[in-house]
Protein backbone atom coordinates (compact mmCIF):
# COMPACT_ATOMS: atom_id res chain seq x y z
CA UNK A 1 92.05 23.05 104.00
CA UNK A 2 90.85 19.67 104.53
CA UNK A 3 88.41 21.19 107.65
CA UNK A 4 87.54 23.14 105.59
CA UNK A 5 86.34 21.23 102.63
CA UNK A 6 84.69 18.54 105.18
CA UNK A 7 82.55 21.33 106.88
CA UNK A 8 81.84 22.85 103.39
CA UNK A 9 80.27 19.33 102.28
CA UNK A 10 79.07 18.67 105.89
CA UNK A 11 76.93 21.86 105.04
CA UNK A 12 75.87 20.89 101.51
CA UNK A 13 74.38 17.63 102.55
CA UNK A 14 72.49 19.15 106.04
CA UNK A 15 71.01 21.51 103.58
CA UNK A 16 69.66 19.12 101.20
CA UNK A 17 68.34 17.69 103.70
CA UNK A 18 66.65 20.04 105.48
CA UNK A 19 65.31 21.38 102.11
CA UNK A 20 63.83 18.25 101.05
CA UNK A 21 62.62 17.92 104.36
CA UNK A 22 60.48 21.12 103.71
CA UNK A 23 59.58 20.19 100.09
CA UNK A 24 59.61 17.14 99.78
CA UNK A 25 62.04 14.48 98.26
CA UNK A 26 63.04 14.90 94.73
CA UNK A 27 62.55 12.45 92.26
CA UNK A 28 63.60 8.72 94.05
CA UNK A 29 66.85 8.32 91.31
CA UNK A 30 67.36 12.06 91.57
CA UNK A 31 67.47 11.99 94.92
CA UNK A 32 69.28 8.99 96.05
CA UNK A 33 72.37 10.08 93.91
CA UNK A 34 72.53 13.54 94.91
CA UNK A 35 72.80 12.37 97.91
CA UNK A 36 75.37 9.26 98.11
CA UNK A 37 77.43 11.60 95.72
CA UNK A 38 77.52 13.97 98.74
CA UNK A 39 77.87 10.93 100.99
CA UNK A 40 80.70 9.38 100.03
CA UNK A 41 82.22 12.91 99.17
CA UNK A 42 82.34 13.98 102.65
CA UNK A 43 82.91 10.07 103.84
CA UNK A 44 86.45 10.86 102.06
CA UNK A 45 87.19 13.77 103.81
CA UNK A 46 86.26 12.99 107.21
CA UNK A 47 87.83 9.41 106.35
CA UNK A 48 91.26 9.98 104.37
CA UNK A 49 93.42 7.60 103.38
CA UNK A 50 96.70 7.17 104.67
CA UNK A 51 95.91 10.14 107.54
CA UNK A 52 99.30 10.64 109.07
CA UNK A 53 101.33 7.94 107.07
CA UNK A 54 104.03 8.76 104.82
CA UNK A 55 102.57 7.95 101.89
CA UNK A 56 99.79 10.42 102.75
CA UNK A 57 100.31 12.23 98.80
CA UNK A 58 99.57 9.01 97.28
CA UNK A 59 95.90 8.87 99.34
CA UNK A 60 94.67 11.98 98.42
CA UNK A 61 95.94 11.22 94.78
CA UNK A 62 93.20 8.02 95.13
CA UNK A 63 91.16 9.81 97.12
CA UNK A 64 90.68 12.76 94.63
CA UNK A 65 89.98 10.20 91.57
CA UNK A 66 87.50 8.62 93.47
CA UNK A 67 85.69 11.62 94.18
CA UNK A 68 85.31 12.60 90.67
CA UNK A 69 84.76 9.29 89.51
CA UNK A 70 81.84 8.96 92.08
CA UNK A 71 80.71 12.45 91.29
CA UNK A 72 80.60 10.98 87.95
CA UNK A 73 78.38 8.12 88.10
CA UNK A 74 76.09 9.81 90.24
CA UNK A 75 75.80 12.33 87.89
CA UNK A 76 75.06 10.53 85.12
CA UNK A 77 72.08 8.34 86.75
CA UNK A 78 70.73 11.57 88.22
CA UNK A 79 70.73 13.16 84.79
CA UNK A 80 69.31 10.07 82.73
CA UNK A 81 66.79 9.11 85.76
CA UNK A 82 63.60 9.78 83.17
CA UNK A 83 65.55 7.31 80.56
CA UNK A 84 66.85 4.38 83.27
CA UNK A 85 63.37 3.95 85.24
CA UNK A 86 61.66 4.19 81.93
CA UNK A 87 63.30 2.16 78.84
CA UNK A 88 65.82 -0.16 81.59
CA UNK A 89 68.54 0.14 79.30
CA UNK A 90 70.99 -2.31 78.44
CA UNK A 91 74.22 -2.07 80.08
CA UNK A 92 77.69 -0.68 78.32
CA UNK A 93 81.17 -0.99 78.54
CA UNK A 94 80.81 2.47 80.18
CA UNK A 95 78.05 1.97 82.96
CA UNK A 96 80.19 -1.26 84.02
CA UNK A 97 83.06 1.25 84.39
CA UNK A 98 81.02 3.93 86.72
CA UNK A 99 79.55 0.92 88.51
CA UNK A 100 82.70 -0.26 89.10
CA UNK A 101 84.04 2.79 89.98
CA UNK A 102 81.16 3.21 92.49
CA UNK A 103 81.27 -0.10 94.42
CA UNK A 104 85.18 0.51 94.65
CA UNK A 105 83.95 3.50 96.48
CA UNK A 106 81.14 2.69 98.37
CA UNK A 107 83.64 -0.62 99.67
CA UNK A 108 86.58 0.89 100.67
CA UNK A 109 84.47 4.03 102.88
CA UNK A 110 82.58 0.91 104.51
CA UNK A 111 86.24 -0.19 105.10
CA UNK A 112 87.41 3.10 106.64
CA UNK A 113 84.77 3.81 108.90
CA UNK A 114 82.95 0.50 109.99
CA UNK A 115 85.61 -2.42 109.76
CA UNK A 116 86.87 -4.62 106.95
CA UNK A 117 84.18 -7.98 107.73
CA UNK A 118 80.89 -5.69 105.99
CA UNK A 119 82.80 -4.99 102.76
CA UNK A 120 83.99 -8.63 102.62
CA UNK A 121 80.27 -9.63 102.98
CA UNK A 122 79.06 -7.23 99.89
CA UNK A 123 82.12 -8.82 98.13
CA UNK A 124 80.94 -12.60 99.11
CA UNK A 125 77.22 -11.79 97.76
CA UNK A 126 78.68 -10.00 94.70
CA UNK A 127 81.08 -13.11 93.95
CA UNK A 128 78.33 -15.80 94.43
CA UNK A 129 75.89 -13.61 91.86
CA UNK A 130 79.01 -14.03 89.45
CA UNK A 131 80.06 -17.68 89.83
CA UNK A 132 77.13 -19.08 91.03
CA UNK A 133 76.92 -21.38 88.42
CA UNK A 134 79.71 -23.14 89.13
CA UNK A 135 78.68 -24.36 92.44
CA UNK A 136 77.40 -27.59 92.59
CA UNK A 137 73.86 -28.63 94.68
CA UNK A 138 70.87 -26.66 95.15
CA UNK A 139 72.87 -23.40 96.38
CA UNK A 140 74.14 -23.32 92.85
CA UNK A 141 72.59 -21.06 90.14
CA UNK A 142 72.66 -20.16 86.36
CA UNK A 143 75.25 -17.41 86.66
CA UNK A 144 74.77 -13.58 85.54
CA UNK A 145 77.16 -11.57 83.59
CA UNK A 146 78.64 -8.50 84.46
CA UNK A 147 75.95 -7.03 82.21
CA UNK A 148 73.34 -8.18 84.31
CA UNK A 149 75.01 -7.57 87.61
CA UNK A 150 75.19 -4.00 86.51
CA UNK A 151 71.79 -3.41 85.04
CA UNK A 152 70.68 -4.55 88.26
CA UNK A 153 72.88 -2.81 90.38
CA UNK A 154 73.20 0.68 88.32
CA UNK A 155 70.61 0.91 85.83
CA UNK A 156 67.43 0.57 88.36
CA UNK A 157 66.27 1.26 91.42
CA UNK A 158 66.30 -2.39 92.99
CA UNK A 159 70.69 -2.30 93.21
CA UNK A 160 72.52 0.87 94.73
CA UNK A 161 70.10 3.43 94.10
CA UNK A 162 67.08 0.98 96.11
CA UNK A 163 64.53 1.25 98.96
CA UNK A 164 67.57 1.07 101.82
CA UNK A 165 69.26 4.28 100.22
CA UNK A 166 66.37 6.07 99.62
CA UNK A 167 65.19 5.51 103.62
CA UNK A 168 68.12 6.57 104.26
CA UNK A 169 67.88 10.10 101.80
CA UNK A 170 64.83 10.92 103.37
CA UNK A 171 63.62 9.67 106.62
CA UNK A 172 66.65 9.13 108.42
CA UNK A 173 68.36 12.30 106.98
CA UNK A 174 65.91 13.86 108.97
CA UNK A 175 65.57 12.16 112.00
CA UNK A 176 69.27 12.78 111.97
CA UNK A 177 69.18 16.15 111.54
CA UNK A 178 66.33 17.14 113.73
CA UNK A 179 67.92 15.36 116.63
CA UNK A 180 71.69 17.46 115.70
CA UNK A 181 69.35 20.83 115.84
CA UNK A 182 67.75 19.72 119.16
CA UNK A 183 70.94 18.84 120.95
CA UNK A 184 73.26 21.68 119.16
CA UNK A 185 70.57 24.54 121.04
CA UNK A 186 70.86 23.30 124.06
CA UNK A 187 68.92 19.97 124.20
CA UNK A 188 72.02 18.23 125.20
CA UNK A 189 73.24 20.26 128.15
CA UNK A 190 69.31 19.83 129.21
CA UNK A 191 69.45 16.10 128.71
CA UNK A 192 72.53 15.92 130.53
CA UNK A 193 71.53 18.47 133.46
CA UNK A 194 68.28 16.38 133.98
CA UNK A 195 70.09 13.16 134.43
CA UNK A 196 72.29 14.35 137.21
CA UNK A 197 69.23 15.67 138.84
CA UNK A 198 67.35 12.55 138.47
CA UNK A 199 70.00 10.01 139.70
CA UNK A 200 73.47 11.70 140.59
CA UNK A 201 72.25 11.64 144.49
CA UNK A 202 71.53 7.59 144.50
CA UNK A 203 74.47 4.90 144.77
CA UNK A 204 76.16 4.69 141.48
CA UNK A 205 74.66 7.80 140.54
CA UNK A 206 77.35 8.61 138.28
CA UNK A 207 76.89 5.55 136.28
CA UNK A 208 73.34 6.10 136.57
CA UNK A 209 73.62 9.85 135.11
CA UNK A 210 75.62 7.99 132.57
CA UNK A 211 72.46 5.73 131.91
CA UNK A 212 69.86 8.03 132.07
CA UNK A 213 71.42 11.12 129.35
CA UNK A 214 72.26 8.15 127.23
CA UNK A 215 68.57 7.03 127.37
CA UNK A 216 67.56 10.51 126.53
CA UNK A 217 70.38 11.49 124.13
CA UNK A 218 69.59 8.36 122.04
CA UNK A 219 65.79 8.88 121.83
CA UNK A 220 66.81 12.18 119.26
CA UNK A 221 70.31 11.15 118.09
CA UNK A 222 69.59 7.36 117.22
CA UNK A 223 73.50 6.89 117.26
CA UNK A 224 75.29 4.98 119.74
CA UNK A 225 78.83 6.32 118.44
CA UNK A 226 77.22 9.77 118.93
CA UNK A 227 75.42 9.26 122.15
CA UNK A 228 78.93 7.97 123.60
CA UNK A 229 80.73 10.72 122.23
CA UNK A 230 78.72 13.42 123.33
CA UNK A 231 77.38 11.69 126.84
CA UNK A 232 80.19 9.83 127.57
CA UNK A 233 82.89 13.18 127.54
CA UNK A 234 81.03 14.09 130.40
CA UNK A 235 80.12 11.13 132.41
CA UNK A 236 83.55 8.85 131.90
CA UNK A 237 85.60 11.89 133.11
CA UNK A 238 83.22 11.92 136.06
CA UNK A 239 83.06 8.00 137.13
CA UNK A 240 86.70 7.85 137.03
CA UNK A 241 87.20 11.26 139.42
CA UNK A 242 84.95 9.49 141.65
CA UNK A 243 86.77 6.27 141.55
CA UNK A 244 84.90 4.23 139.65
CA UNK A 245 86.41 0.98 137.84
CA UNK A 246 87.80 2.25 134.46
CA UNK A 247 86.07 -0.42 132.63
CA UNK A 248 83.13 -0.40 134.34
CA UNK A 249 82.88 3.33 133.56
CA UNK A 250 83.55 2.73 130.19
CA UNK A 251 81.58 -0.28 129.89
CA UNK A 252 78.41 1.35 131.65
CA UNK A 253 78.60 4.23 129.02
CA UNK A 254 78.83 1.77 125.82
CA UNK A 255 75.90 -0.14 127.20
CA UNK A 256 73.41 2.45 127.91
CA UNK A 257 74.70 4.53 124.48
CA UNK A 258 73.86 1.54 122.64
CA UNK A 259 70.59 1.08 124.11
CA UNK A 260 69.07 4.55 122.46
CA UNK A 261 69.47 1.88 119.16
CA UNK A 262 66.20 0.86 120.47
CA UNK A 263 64.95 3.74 122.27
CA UNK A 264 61.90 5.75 119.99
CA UNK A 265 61.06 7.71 118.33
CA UNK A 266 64.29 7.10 115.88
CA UNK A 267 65.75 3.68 117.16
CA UNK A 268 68.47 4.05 115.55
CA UNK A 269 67.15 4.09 111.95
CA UNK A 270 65.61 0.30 112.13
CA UNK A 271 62.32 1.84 112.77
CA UNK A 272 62.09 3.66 109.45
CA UNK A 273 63.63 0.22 107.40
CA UNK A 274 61.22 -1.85 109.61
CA UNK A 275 57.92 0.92 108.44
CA UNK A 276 58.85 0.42 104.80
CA UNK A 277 59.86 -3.43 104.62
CA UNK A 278 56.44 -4.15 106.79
CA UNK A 279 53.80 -1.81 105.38
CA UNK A 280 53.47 -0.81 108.69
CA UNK A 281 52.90 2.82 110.03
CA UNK A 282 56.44 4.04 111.79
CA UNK A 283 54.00 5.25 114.73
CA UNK A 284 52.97 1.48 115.59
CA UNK A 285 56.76 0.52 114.93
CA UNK A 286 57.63 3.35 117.33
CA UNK A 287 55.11 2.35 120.34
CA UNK A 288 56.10 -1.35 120.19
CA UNK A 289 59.53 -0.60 120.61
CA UNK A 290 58.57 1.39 123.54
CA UNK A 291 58.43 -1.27 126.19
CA UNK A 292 61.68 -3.38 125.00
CA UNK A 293 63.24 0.05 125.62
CA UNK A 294 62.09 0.89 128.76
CA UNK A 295 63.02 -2.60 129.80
CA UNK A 296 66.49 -2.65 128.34
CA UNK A 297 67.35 0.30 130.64
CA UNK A 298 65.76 -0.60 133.58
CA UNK A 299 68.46 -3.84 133.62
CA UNK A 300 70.72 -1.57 133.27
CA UNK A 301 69.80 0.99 135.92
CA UNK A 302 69.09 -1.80 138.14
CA UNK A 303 72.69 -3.96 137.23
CA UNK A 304 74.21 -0.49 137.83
CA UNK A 305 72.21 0.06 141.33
CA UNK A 306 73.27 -3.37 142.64
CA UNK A 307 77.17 -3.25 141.91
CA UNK A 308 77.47 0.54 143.11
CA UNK A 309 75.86 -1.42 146.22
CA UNK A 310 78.48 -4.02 146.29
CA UNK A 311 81.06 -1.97 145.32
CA UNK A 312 80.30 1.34 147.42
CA UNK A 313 80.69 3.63 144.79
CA UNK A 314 80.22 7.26 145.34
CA UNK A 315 77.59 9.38 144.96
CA UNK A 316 77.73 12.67 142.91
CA UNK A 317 78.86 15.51 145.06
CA UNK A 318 76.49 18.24 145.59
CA UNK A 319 78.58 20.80 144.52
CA UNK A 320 78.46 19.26 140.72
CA UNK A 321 74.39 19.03 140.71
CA UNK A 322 72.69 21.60 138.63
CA UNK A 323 69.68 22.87 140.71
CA UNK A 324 66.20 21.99 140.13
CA UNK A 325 64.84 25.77 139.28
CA UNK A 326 68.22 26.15 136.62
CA UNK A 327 67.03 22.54 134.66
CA UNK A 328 63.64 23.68 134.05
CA UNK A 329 63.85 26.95 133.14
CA UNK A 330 61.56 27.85 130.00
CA UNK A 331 64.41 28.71 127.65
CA UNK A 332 65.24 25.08 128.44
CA UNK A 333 62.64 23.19 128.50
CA UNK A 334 60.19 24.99 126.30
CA UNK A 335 62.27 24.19 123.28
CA UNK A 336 62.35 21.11 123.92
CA UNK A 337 58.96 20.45 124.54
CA UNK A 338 58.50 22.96 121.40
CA UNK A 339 60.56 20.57 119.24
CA UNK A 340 58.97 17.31 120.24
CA UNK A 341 55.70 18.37 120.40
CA UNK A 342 55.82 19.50 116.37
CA UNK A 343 57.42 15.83 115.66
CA UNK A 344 54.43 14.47 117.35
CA UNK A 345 51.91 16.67 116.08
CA UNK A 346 53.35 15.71 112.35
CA UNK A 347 53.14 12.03 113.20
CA UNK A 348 49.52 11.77 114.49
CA UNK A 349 48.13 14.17 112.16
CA UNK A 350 49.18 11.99 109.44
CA UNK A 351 51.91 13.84 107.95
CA UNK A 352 54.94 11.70 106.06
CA UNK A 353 57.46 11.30 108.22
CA UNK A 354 60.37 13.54 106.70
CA UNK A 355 57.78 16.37 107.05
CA UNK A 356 57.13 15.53 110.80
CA UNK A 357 60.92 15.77 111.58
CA UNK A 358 61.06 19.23 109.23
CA UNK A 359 58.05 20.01 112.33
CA UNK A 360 60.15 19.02 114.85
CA UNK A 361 63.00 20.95 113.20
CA UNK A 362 61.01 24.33 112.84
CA UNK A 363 59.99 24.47 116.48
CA UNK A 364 63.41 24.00 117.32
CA UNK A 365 64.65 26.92 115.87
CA UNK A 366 61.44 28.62 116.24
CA UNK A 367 61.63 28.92 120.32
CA UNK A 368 65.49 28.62 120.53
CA UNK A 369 65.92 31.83 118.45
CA UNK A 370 63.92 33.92 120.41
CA UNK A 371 65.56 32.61 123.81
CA UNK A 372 68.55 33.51 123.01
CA UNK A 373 68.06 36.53 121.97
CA UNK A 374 65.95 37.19 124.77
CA UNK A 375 69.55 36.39 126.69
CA UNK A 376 71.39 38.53 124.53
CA UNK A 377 73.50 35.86 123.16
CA UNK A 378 74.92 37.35 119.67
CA UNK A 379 73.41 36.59 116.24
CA UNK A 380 76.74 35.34 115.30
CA UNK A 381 76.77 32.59 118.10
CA UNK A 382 72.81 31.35 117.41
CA UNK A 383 73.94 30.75 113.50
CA UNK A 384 77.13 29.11 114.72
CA UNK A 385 74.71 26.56 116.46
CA UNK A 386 72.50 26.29 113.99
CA UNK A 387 75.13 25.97 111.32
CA UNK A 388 77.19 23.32 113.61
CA UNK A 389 73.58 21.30 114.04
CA UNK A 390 73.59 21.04 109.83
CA UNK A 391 77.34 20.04 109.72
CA UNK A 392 77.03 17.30 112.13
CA UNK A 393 74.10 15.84 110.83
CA UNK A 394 75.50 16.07 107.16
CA UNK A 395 79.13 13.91 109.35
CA UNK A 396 76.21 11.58 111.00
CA UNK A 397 75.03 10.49 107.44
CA UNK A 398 78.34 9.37 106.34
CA UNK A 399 78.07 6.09 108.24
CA UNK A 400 74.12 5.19 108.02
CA UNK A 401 74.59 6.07 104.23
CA UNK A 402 77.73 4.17 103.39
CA UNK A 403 75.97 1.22 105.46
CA UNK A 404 73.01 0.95 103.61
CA UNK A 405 74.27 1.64 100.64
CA UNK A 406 76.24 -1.33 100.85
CA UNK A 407 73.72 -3.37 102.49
CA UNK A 408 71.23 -2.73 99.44
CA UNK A 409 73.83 -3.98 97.03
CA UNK A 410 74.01 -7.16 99.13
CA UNK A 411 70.33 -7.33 99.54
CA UNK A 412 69.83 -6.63 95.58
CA UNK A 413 72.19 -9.65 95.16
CA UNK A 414 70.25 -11.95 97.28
CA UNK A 415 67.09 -11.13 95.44
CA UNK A 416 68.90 -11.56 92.04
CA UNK A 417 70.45 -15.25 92.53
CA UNK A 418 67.51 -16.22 94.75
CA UNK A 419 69.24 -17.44 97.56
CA UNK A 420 67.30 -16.16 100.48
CA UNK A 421 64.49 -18.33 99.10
CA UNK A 422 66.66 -21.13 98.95
């Protein structure tokens, strides 16, 4: 039931986003709701509480009233956008309930899936906006109400519903998904097939294999926790059946996962954050991060080269390389060429950059469809893939959205007391 209900939701919000990817973004309120609602829906099933505890029945009891309650407040600012972006109405007794409701959410997800210390920041900034004025000196300030707080927070689009959520509805969502497409046809097998070619042969080279599919994994997937997921299943298994260190093996795969953080064109979602914050277009973002990147993994690559020197680690046997004439087929390659090609095409032509992803996305499906049918792989199988791409960029969301959703409270509270100025 509950795989099923997480896929269902994984599906609803890789669907939204590939629609507004096509279309356009909805209104910013409209939009932004729709999709934290969906957000923090699925965050709650992929994240349940007490998963495996005994008091497992008394989770899904919070669990379920937090998932109306969010679907709730969402609804209502999605509903009222027209009336909260217009007139900035005062706050009630009720929006301080669904706001309240809402943070409670938005906190304890941020607690499930990234760690207790970012929820105990929001908290800090949303305690010092509250009793600011009873600290003494110049970080001290007049105070604000929990009116205030939640008119800022709720009723606008400088709190919850601000510029970090709404990069994060639109621009990453797609990113995200384009780069789930990509690898779900067969980008990733391709990624990972070209790195054994490239470096399996030279000492370390399963370390290095390990370095170089992370490199190109994290140029599409902007994830580290994806990139070692999906690159290191393969290349951890391998170090340590060739001997290699176990926490050098895991270490090597951390390092170069988190390294496609910086890697363009997605960087891990900074790029798109840094493009709105700056004024800046995300193609001159992109190129300057181009160098650091390079740069970051060559250390690596080298570090790795000089210990598998020191430490005479082994090479990867022949029998495990893919040959040359199998990695660059055309019903490999072509797609991904295909793919990156209509990202790029979208960027320099001066398309937005949700559109330039929904590029990228079309000539993904647009070559790997007729591939595979071309190999007689069953119509059933190709939607599988494309349906899996959609789920697990709708999963992927769950922590970039629950991040910056929280972040933009923080940020909104910063603004409001005026302490980044002081």
């Amino acid at each position: 039931m509950r795989e099923t209900v997480t896929k269902g939701l994984a599906l609803l919000l890789g669907g939204l986003i590939l629609y507004t990817s096509a279309t356009g973004p909805f209104e910013s309120l409209i939009q932004r709701s729709i999709f934290l609602a969906l957000v923090i829906l699925l965050g709650l099933a992929v994240y349940p509480l007490g998963q495996g505890k005994r008091w497992r029945p008394l989770g899904i009891a919070i669990d379920a009233v937090l998932a109306v309650d969010v679907v709730v407040a969402c609804s209502y600012v999605a509903l009222n956008y027209e009336q909260i972006l217009v007139e900035l109405p005062w706050a009630t007794p009720r929006d301080m309930l669904l706001t309240g409701v809402l943070l409670v959410a938005i906190l304890e997800l941020s607690r499930r899936a990234i760690g207790v210390i970012f929820p105990l920041l929001v908290l800090v900034g949303l305690a010092y906006a509250w009793f600011g004025a009873a600290i003494p000196g110049p970080l001290g300030h007049r105070g604000f109400d929990l009116y205030y707080m939640t008119e800022t927070i709720y009723l606008g689009d400088l709190g919850v519903w601000g510029m970090l959520v709404g990069v994060a509805a639109t621009t990453i969502a797609a990113f995200v998904l384009f780069g789930c497409l990509l690898l779900h046809t067969g980008g990733g097998n391709t990624f990972m097939d070209l790195a054994l070619r490239i470096s399996g042969r030279s000492p370390g080279g399963a370390a290095k294999v390990a370095t170089v599919a992370s490199g190109l994994f994290g140029m599409v997937s902007g994830s580290a926790v994806a990139n070692v997921a999906t690159t290191g299943n393969f290349t951890i298994p391998m170090m340590k059946r060739l001997n290699y260190p176990r926490p050098f093996a895991a270490g090597v795969e951390a390092v170069a996962s988190t390294g496609g953080q910086i890697a363009p064109p997605i960087l891990g979602a900074a790029a798109f954050i840094m493009a709105e914050i700056l004024g800046e277009s995300y193609l001159r973002i992109a190129l300057a991060a181009l160098l650091p990147a390079i740069l970051f993994y060559l250390g690596v690559f080298v570090t790795i080269h000089l210990v598998a020197k020191r430490r005479q680690l082994q090479v990867v046997p022949d029998d495990e390389l893919p040959s040359w004439s199998d990695v660059i087929r055309p019903e490999r390659i072509i797609p991904i060429l295909a793919a990156l090609g209509g990202l790029f095409y979208g960027v320099l032509s001066g398309r937005s950059i949700q559109m330039s992803a929904f590029y990228g996305i079309l000539m993904t499906v647009l070559t790997f469809v007729p591939f595979a049918l071309m190999a007689k792989m069953p119509l059933r199988e190709i939607l599988g893939k494309l349906v899996a791409g959609l789920v697990d960029a709708g999963k992927g969301m769950v922590i970039i959205g629950v991040l910056l959703a929280g972040a933009q409270i923080l940020v909104a509270m910063i603004g409001m007391t005026g302490i980044g100025v002081t």
